[in-house]
N, C-alpha and C. Protein backbone atom coordinates (compact mmCIF):
# COMPACT_ATOMS: atom_id res chain seq x y z
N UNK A 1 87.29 83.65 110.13
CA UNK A 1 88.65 83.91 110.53
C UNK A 1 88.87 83.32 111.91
N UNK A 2 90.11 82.58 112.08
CA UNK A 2 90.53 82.05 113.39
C UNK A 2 91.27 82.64 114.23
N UNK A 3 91.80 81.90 115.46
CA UNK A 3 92.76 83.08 115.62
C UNK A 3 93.38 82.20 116.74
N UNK A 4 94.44 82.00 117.01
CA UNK A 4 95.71 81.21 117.48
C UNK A 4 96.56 82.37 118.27
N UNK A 5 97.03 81.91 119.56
CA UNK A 5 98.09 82.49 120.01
C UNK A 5 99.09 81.70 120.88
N UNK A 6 100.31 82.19 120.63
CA UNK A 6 101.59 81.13 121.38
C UNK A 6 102.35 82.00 122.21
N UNK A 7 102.27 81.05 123.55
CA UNK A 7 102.72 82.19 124.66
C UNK A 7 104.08 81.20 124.66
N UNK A 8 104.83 82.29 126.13
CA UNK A 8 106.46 81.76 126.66
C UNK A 8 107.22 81.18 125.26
N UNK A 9 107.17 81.34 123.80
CA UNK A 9 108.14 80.67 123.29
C UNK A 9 109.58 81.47 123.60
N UNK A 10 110.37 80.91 123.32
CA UNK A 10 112.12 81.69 123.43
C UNK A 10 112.22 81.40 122.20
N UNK A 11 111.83 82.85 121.70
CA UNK A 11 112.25 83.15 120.23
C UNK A 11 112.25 85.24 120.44
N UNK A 12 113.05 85.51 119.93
CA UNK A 12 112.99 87.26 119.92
C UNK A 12 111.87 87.10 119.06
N UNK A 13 111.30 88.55 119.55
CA UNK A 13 109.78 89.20 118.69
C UNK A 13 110.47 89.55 117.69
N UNK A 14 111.75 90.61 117.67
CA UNK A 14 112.47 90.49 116.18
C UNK A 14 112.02 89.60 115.58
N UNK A 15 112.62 88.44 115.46
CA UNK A 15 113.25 87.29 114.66
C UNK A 15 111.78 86.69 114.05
N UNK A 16 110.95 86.64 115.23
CA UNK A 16 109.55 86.18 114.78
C UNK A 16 108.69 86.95 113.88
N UNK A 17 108.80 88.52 114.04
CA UNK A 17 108.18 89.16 113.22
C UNK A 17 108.82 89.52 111.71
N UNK A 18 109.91 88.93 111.69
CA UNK A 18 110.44 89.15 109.71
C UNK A 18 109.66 87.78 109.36
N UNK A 19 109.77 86.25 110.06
CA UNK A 19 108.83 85.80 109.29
C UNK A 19 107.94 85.73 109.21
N UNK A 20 107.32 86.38 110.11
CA UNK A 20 105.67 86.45 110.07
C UNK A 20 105.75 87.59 108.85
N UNK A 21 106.23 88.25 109.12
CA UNK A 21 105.94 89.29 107.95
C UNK A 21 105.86 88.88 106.12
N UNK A 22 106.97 88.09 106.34
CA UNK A 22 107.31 86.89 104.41
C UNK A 22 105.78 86.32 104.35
N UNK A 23 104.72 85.75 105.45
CA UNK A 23 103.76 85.20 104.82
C UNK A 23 102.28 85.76 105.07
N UNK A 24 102.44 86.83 105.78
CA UNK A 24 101.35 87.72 105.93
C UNK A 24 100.38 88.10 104.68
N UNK A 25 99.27 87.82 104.89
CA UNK A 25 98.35 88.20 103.57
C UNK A 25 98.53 86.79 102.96
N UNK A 26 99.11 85.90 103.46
CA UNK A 26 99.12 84.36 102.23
C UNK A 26 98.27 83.75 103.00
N UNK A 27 97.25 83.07 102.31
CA UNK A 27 95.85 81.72 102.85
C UNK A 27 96.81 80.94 103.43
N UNK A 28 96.66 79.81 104.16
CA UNK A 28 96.71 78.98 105.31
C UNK A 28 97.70 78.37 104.74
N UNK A 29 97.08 77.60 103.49
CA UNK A 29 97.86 76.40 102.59
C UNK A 29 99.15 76.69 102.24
N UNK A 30 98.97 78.20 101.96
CA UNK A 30 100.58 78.29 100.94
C UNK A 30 101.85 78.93 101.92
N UNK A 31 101.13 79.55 103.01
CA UNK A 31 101.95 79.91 103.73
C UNK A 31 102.58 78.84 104.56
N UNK A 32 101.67 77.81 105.01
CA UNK A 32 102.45 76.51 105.52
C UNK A 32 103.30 75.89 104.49
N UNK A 33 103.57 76.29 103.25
CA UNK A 33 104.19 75.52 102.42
C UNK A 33 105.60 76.06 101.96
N UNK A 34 105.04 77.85 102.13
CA UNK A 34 106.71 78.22 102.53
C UNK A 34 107.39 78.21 103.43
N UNK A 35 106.52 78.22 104.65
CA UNK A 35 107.67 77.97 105.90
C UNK A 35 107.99 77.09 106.16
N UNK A 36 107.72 75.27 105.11
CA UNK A 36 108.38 74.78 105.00
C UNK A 36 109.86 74.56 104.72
N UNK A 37 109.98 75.12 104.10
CA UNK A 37 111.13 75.42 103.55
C UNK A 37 112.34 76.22 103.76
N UNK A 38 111.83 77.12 105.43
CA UNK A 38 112.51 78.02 105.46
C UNK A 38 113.56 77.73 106.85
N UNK A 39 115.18 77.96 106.91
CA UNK A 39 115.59 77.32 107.47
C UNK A 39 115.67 78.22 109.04
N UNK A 40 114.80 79.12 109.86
CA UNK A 40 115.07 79.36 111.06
C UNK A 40 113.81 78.99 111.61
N UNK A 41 114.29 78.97 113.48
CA UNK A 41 113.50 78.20 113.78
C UNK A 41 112.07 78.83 114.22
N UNK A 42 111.93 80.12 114.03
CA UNK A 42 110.76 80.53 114.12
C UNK A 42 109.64 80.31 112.90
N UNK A 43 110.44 79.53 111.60
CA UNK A 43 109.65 79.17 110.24
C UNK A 43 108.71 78.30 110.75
N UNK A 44 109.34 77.05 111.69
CA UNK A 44 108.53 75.87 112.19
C UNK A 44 107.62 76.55 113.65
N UNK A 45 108.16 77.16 114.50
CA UNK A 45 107.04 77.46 115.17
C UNK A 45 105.55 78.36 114.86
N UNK A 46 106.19 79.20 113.78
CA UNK A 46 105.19 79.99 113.07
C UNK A 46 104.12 78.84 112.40
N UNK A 47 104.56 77.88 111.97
CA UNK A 47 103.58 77.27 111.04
C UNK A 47 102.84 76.13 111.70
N UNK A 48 103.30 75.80 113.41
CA UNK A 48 102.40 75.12 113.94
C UNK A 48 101.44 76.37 114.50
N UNK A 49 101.46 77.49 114.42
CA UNK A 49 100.98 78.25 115.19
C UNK A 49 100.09 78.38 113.94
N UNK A 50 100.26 78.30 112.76
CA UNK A 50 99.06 78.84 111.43
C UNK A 50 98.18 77.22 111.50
N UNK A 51 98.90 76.34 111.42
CA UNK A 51 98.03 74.78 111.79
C UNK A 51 96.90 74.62 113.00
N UNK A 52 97.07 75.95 113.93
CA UNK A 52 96.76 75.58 115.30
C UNK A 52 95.66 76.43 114.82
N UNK A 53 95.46 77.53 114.38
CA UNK A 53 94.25 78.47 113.57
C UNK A 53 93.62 78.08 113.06
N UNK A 54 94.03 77.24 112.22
CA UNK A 54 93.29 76.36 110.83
C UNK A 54 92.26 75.10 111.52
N UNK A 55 93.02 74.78 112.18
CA UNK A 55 91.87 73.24 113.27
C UNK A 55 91.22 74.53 114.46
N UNK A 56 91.18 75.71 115.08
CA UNK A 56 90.46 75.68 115.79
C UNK A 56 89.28 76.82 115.01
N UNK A 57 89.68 77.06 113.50
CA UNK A 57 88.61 77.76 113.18
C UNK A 57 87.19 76.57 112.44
N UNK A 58 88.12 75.00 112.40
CA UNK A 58 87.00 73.91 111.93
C UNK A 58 87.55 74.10 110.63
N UNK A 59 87.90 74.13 110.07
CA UNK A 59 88.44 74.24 108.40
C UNK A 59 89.22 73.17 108.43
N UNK A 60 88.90 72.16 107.43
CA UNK A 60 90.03 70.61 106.95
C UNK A 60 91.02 71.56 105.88
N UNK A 61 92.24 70.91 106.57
CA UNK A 61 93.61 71.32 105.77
C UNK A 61 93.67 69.97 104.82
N UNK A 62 93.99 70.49 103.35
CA UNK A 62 93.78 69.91 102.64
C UNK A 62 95.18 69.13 102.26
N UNK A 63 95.41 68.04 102.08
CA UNK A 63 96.72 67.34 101.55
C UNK A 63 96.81 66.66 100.20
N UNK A 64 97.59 67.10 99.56
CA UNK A 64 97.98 66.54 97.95
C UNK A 64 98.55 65.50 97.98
């Protein structure tokens, strides 16, 4: 298990914690694949922040 943290963003902890909450409990892959898709802007900071876990736990993210 890795573990990533993102300081000073300007985003409410609200706003950040409903989407953290939609992908909580989802593996690396699939959760970067819904917050693709999702249109606020804490979807994209959340998912460089799950990318940033994934490279510092040494695990290759896999691409189709």
């Amino acid at each position: 298990m890795s573990k990533a943290i993102l300081k000073f963003i300007r985003l409410s902890p609200t706003k950040a914690r409903l989407i953290a909450r939609e992908v909580q409990g989802m593996n690396a892959e699939l959760a970067m694949a819904s917050l693709e898709f999702m249109p606020n802007k804490g979807a994209k900071i959340i998912s460089k922040v799950i990318a940033s876990a994934v490279s510092n736990g040494g695990f290759a993210k896999s691409k189709r």
